[in-house]
C-alpha atoms as a PDB file:
ATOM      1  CA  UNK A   1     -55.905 -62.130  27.073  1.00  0.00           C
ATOM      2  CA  UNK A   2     -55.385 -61.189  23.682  1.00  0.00           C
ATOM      3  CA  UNK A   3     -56.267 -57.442  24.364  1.00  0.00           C
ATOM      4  CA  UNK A   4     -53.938 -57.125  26.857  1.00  0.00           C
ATOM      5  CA  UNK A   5     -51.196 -58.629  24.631  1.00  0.00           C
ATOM      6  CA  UNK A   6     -52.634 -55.686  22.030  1.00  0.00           C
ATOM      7  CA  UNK A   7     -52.069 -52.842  24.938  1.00  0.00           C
ATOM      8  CA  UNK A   8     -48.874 -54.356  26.114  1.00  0.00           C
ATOM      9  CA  UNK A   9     -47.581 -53.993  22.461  1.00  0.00           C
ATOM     10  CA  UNK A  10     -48.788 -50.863  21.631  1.00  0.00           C
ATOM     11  CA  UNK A  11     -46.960 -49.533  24.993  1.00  0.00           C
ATOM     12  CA  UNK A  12     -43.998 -50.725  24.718  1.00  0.00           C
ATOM     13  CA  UNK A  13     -44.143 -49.397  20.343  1.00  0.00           C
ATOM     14  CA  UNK A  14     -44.582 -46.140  22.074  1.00  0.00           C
ATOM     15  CA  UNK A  15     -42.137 -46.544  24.733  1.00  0.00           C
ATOM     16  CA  UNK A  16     -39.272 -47.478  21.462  1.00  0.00           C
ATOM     17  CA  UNK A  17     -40.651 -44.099  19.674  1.00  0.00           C
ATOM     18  CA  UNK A  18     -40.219 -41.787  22.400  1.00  0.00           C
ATOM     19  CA  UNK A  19     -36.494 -42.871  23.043  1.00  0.00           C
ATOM     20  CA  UNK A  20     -35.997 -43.386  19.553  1.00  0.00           C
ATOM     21  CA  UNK A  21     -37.298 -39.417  19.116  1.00  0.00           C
ATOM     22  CA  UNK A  22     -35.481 -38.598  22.297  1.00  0.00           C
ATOM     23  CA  UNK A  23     -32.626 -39.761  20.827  1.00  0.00           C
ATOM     24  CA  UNK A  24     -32.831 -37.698  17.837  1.00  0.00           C
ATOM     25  CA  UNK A  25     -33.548 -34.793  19.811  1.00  0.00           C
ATOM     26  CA  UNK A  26     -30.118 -35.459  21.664  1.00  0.00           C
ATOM     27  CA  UNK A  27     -28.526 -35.612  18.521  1.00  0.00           C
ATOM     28  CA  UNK A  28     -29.909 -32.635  16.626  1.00  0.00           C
ATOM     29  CA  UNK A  29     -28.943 -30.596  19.834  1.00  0.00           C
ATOM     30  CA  UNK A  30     -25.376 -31.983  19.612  1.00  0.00           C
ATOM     31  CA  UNK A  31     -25.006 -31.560  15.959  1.00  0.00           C
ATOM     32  CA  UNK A  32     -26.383 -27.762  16.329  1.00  0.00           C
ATOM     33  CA  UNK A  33     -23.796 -27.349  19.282  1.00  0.00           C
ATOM     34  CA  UNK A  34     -20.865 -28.573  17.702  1.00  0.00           C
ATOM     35  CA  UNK A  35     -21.855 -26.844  14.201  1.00  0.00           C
ATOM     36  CA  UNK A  36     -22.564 -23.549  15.648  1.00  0.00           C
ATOM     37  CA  UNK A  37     -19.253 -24.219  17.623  1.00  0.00           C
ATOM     38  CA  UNK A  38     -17.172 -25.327  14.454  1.00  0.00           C
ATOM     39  CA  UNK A  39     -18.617 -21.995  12.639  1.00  0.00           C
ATOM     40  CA  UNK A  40     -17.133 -19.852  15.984  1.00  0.00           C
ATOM     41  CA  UNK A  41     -13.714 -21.810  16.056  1.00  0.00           C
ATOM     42  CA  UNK A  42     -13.741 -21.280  11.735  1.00  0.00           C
ATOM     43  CA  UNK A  43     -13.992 -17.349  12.326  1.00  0.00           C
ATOM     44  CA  UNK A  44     -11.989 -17.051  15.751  1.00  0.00           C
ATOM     45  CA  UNK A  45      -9.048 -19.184  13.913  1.00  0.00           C
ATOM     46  CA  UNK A  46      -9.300 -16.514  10.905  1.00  0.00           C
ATOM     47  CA  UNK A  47      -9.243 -13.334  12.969  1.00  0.00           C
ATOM     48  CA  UNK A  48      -6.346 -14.815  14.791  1.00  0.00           C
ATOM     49  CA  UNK A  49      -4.435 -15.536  11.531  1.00  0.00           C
ATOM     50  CA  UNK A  50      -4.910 -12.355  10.430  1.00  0.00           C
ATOM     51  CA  UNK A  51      -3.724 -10.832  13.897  1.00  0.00           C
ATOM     52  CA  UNK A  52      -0.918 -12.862  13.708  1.00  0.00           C
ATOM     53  CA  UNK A  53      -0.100 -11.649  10.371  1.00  0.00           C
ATOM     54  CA  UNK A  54      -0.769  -7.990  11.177  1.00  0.00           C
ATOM     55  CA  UNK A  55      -3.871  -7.946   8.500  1.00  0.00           C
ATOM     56  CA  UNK A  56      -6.312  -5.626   9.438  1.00  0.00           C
ATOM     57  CA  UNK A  57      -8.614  -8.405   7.411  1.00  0.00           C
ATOM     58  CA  UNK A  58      -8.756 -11.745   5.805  1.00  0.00           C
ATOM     59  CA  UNK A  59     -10.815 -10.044   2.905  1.00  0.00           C
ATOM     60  CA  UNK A  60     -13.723 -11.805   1.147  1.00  0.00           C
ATOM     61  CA  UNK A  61     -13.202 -15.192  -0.930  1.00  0.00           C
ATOM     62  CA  UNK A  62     -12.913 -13.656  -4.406  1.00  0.00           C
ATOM     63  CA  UNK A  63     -12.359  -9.949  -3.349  1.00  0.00           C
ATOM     64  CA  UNK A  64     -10.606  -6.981  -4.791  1.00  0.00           C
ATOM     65  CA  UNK A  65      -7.667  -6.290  -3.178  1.00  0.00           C
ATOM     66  CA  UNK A  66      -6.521  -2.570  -2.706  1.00  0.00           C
ATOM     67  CA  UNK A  67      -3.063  -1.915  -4.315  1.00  0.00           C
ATOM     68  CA  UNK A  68      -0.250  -3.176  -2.302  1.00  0.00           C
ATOM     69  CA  UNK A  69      -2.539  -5.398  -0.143  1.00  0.00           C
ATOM     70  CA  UNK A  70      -2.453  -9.306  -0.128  1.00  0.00           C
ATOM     71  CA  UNK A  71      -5.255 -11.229   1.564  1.00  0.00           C
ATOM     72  CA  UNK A  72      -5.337 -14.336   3.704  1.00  0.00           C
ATOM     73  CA  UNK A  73      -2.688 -15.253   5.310  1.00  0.00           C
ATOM     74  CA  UNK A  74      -0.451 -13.185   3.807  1.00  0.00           C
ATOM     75  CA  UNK A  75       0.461  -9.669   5.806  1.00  0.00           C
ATOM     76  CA  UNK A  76      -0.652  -6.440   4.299  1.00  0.00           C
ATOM     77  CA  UNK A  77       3.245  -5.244   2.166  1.00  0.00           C
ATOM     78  CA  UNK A  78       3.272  -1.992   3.858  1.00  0.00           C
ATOM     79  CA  UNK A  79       2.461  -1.877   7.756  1.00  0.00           C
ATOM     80  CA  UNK A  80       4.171   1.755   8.287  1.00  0.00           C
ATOM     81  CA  UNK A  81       3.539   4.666   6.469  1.00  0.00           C
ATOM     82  CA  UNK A  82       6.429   7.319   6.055  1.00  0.00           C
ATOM     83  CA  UNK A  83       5.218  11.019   5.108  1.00  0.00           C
ATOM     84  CA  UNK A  84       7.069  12.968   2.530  1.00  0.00           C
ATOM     85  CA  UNK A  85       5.526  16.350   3.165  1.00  0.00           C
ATOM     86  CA  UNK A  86       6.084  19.421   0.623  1.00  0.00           C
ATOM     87  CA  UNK A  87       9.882  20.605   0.397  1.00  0.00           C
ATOM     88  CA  UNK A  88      10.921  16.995   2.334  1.00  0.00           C
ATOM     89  CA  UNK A  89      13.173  14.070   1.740  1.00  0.00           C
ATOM     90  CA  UNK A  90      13.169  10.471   3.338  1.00  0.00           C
ATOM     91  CA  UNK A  91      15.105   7.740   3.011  1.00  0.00           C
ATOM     92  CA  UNK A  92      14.285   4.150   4.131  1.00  0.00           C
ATOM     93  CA  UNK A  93      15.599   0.615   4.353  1.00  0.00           C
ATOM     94  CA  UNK A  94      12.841  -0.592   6.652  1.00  0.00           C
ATOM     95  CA  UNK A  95      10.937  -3.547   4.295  1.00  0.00           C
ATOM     96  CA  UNK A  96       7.829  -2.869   6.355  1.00  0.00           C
ATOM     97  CA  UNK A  97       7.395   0.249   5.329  1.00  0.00           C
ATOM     98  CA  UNK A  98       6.295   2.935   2.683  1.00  0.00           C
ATOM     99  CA  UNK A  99       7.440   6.489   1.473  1.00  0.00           C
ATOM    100  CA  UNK A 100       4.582   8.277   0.340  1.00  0.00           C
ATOM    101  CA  UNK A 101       4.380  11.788  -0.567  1.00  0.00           C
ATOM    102  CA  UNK A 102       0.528  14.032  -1.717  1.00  0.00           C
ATOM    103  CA  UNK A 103      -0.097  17.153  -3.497  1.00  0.00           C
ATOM    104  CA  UNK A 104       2.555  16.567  -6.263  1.00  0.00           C
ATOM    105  CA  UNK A 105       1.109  19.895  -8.292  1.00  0.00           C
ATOM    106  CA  UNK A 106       3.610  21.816 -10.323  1.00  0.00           C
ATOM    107  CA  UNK A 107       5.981  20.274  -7.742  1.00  0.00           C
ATOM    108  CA  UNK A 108       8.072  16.503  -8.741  1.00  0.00           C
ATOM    109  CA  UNK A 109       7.872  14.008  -6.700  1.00  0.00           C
ATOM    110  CA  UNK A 110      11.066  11.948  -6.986  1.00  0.00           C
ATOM    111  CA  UNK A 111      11.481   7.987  -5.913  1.00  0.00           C
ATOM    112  CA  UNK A 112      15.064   6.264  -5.816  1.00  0.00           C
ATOM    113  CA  UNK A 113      14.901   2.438  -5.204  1.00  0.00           C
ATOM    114  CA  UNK A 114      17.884  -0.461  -4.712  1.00  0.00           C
ATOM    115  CA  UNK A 115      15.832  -3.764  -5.632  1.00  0.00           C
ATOM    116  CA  UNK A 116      18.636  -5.443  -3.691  1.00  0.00           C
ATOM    117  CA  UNK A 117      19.420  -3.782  -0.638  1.00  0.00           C
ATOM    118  CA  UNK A 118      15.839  -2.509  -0.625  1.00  0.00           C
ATOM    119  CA  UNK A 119      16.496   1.517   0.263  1.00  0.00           C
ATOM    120  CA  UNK A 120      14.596   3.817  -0.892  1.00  0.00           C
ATOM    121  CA  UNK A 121      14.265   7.332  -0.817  1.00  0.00           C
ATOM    122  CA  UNK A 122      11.231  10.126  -1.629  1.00  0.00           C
ATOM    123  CA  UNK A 123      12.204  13.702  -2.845  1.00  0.00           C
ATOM    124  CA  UNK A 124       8.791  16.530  -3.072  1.00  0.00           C
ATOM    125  CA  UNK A 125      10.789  19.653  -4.024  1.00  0.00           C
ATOM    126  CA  UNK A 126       9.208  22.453  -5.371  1.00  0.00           C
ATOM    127  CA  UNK A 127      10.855  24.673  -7.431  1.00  0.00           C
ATOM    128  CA  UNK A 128      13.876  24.256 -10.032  1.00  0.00           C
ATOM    129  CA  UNK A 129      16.971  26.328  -8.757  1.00  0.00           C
ATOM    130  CA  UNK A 130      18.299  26.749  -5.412  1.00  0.00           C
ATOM    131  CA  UNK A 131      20.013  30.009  -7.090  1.00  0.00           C
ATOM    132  CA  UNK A 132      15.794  31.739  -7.025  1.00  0.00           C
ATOM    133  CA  UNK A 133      16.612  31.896  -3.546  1.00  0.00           C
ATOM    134  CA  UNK A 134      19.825  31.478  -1.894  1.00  0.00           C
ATOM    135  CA  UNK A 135      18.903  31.474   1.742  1.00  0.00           C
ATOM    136  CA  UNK A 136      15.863  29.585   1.832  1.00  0.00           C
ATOM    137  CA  UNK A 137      17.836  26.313  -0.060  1.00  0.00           C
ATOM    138  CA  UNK A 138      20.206  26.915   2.682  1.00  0.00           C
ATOM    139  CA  UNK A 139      17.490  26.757   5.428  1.00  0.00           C
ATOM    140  CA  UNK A 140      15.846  23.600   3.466  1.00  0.00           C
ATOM    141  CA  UNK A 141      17.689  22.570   0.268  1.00  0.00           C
ATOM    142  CA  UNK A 142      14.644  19.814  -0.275  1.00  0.00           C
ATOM    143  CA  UNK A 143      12.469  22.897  -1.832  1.00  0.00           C
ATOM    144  CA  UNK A 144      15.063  23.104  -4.854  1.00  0.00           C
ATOM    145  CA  UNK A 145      15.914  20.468  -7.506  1.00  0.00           C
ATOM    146  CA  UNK A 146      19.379  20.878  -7.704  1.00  0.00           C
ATOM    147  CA  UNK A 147      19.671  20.756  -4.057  1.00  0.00           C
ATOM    148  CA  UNK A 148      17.123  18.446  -3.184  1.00  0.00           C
ATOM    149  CA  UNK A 149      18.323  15.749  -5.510  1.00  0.00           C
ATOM    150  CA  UNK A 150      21.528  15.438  -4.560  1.00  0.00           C
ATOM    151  CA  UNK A 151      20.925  15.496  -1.024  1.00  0.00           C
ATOM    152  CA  UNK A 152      18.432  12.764  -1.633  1.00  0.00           C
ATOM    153  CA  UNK A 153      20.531  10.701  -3.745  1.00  0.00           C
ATOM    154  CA  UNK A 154      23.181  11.460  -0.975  1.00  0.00           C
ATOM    155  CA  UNK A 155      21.190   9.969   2.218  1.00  0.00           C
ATOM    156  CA  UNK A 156      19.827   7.116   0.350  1.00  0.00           C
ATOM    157  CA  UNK A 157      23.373   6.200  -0.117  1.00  0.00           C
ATOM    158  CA  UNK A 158      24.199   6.412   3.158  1.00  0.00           C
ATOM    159  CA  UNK A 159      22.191   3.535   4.559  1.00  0.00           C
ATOM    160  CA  UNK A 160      23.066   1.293   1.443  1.00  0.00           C
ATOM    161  CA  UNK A 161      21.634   2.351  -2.183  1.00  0.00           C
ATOM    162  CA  UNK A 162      23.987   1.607  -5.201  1.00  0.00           C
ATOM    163  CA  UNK A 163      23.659   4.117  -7.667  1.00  0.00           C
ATOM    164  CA  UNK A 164      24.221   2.023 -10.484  1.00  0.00           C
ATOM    165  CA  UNK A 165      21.303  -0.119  -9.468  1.00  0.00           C
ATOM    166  CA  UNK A 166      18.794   2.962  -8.776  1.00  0.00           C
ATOM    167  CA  UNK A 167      15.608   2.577 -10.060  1.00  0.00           C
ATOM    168  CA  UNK A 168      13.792   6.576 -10.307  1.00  0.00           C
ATOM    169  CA  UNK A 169      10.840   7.296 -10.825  1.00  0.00           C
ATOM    170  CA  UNK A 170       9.005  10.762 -11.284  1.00  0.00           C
ATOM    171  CA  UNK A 171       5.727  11.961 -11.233  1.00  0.00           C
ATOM    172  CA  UNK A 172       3.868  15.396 -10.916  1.00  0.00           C
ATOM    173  CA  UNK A 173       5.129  18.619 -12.752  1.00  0.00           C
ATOM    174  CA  UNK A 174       1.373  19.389 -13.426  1.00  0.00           C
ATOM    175  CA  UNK A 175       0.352  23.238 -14.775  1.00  0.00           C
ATOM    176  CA  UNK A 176      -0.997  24.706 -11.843  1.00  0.00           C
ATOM    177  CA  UNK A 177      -3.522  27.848 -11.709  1.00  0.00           C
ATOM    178  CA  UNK A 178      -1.486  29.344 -14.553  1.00  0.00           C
ATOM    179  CA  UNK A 179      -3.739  28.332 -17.394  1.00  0.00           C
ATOM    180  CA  UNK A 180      -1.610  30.568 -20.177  1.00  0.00           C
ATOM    181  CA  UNK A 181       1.311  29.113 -19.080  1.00  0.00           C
ATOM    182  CA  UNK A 182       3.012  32.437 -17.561  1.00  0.00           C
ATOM    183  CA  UNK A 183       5.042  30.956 -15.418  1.00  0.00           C
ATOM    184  CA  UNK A 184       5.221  27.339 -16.436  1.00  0.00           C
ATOM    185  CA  UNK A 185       6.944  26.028 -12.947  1.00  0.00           C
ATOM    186  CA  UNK A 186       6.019  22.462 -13.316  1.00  0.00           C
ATOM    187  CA  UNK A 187       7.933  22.616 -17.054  1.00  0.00           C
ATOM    188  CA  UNK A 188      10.733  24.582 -15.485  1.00  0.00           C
ATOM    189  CA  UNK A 189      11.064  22.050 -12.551  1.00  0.00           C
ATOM    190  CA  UNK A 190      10.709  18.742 -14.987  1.00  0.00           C
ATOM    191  CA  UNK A 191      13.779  20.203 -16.945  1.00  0.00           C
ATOM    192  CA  UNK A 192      15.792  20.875 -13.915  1.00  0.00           C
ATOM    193  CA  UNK A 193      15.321  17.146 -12.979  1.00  0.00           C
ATOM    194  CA  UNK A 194      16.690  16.094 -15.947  1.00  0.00           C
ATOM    195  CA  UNK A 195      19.533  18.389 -15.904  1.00  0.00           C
ATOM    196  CA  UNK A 196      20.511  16.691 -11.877  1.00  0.00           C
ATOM    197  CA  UNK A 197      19.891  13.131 -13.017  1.00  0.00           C
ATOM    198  CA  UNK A 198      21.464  13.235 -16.624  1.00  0.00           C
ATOM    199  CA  UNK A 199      24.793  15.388 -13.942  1.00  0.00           C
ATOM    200  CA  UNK A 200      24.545  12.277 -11.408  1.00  0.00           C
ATOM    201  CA  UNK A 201      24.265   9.303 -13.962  1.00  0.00           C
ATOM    202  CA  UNK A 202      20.677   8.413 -13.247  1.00  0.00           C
ATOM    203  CA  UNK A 203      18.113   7.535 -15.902  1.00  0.00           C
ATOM    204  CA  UNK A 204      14.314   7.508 -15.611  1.00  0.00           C
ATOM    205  CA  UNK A 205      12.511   4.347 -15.111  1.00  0.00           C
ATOM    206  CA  UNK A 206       9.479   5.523 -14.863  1.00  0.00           C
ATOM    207  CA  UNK A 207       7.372   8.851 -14.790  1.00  0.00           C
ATOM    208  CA  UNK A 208       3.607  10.537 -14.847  1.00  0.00           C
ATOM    209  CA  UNK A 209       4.181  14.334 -15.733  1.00  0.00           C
ATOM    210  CA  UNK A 210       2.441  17.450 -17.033  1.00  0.00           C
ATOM    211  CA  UNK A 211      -1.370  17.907 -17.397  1.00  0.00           C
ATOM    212  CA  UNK A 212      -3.196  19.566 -15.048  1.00  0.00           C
ATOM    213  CA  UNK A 213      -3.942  17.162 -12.193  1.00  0.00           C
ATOM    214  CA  UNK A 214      -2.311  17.147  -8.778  1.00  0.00           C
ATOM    215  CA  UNK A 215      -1.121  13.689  -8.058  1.00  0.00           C
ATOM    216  CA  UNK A 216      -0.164  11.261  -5.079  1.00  0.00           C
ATOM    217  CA  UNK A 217       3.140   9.111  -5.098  1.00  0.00           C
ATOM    218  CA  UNK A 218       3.992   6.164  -3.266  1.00  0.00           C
ATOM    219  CA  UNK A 219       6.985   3.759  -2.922  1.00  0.00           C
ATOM    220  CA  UNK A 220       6.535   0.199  -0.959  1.00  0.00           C
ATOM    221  CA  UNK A 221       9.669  -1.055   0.415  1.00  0.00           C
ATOM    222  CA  UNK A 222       9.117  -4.808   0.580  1.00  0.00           C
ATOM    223  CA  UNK A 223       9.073  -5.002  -3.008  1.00  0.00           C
ATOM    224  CA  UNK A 224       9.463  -1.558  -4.852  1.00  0.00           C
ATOM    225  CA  UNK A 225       6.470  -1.210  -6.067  1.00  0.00           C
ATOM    226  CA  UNK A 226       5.429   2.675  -6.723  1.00  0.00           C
ATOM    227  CA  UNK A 227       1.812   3.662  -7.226  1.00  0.00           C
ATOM    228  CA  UNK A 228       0.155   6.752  -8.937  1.00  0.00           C
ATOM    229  CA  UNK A 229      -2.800   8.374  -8.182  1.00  0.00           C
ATOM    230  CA  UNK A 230      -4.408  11.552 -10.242  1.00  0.00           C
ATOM    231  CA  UNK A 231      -6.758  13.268  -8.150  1.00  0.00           C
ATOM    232  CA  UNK A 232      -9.553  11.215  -6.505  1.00  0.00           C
ATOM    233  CA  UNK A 233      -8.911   8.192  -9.145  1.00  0.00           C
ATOM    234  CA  UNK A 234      -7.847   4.855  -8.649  1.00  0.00           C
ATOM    235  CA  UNK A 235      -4.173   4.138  -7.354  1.00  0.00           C
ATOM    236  CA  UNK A 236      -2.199   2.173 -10.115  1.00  0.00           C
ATOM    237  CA  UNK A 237       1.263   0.887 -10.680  1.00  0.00           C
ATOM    238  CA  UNK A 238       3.689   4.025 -12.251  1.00  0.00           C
ATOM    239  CA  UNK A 239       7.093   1.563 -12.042  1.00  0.00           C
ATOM    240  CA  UNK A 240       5.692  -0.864 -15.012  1.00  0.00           C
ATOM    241  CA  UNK A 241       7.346  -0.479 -18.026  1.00  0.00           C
ATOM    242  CA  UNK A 242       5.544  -1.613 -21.185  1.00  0.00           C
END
C-alpha cells in the first residue's frame, strides 16, 4: 500500500514537471517570437521614417554626419542637386535644393543668397573681360566677369533676391599650370570681381581664393549654407565668418 502511494506520487511529481517545463517551453517560444518580431517592427518602423522623410538613412546612433545632412527623422537639407557647369549661371528659389558648381581652377565661382526669400544664384565664369572676346560673351556672357555677374545678379532678382540683403560668397581664382605666374588669370579674374561687385553695391561675405588647388563650391537652399572643398579634402563651411 505504501509503495503504491510512493509510485502514485512520484507520477503525478513528474506529470507537474513536464507541464510545468512544457509551459516554459511555450513561453520561451512566445517570448523569442514576439522579440524577434519587436526587433523586425523596430527596423521596418525606421526604414519607413526615413522613407517618409526622403533620408536615404537613419545613420548610426552617434554617427558623423556628412555636411549638410541631418539624421533621424529629420530629411537630408538638400534632396536636388542643381549643376553649375564651367561658363554657367543658375538661379534658384526651390528650398529643396542645391547649386553646386566643380573645377573652380583659375576660374571664380560666385554664390548670391537672400536669407529671407531664400534665392540663390551660382556664377563659374572664367575669364575677367567680356572685351578679350567680344563674340563669344555674346554667345555666353557667363564665361566673362563683367558679363556674367551682372547677368547673375540680374536673374536672381528676377524670382525674388533683394540686393541689399545679398549674401556673396567667392571661392577659386587658384594659379593654374602657370607656375611663374605669366599669365596670372585667376589674379586677373579675382580683381575683375571686385571691380563688378564694388560697381553693383555688393560686398564679400565670404571667400577661399588663390593657391594652387582647384576647388568645389556649393550653396544649400534650405538654409544658405555654402561649403568648400580643396581638392579631394574634406567639405567645410566657407559662409562662417570668424
Amino acid at each position: 500500500m505504501a509503495r503504491r502511494s510512493l509510485r502514485r506520487a512520484r507520477r503525478q511529481g513528474a506529470g507537474k514537471a513536464g507541464r510545468h517545463g512544457a509551459s516554459r517551453a511555450r513561453g520561451v517560444r512566445a517570448w523569442d517570437r514576439g522579440g524577434r518580431g519587436a526587433a523586425q517592427a523596430s527596423r521596418d518602423g525606421s526604414t519607413l521614417r526615413a522613407r517618409r522623410n526622403g533620408a536615404q538613412s537613419s545613420g548610426p546612433p552617434g554617427g558623423a554626419a556628412r555636411p549638410g545632412q541631418r539624421f533621424g527623422r529629420a530629411r537630408e537639407v538638400a534632396v536636388r542637386m542643381i549643376i553649375v557647369g564651367v561658363a554657367d549661371c543658375q538661379t534658384a528659389n526651390d528650398r529643396e535644393a542645391a547649386l553646386v558648381t566643380y573645377a573652380l581652377g583659375s576660374c571664380i565661382g560666385v554664390s548670391l543668397y537672400d536669407p529671407q526669400t531664400r534665392v540663390g544664384g551660382l556664377l563659374h565664369y572664367m575669364l575677367p573681360d567680356s572685351a578679350l572676346d567680344r563674340e563669344k560673351a555674346a554667345r555666353n556672357p557667363y564665361m566673362f566677369a563683367d558679363t556674367g555677374i551682372a547677368r547673375l545678379l540680374e536673374r536672381a532678382r528676377e524670382i525674388g533676391l533683394n540686393k541689399s540683403r545679398a549674401l556673396v560668397c567667392v571661392a577659386g581664382g587658384a594659379q593654374m599650370l602657370d607656375g611663374r605666374g605669366v599669365f596670372d588669370i585667376g589674379k586677373r579674374n579675382y580683381q575683375a570681381l571686385r571691380k563688378q561687385l564694388w560697381k553693383a553695391g555688393l560686398l564679400i561675405h565670404s571667400e577661399d581664393v588663390g593657391g594652387s588647388v582647384s576647388r568645389t563650391l556649393r550653396l544649400e537652399l534650405e538654409t544658405g549654407r555654402v561649403f568648400l572643398r580643396e581638392g579631394g579634402g574634406v567639405e567645410r563651411r566657407l559662409d562662417k565668418v570668424a
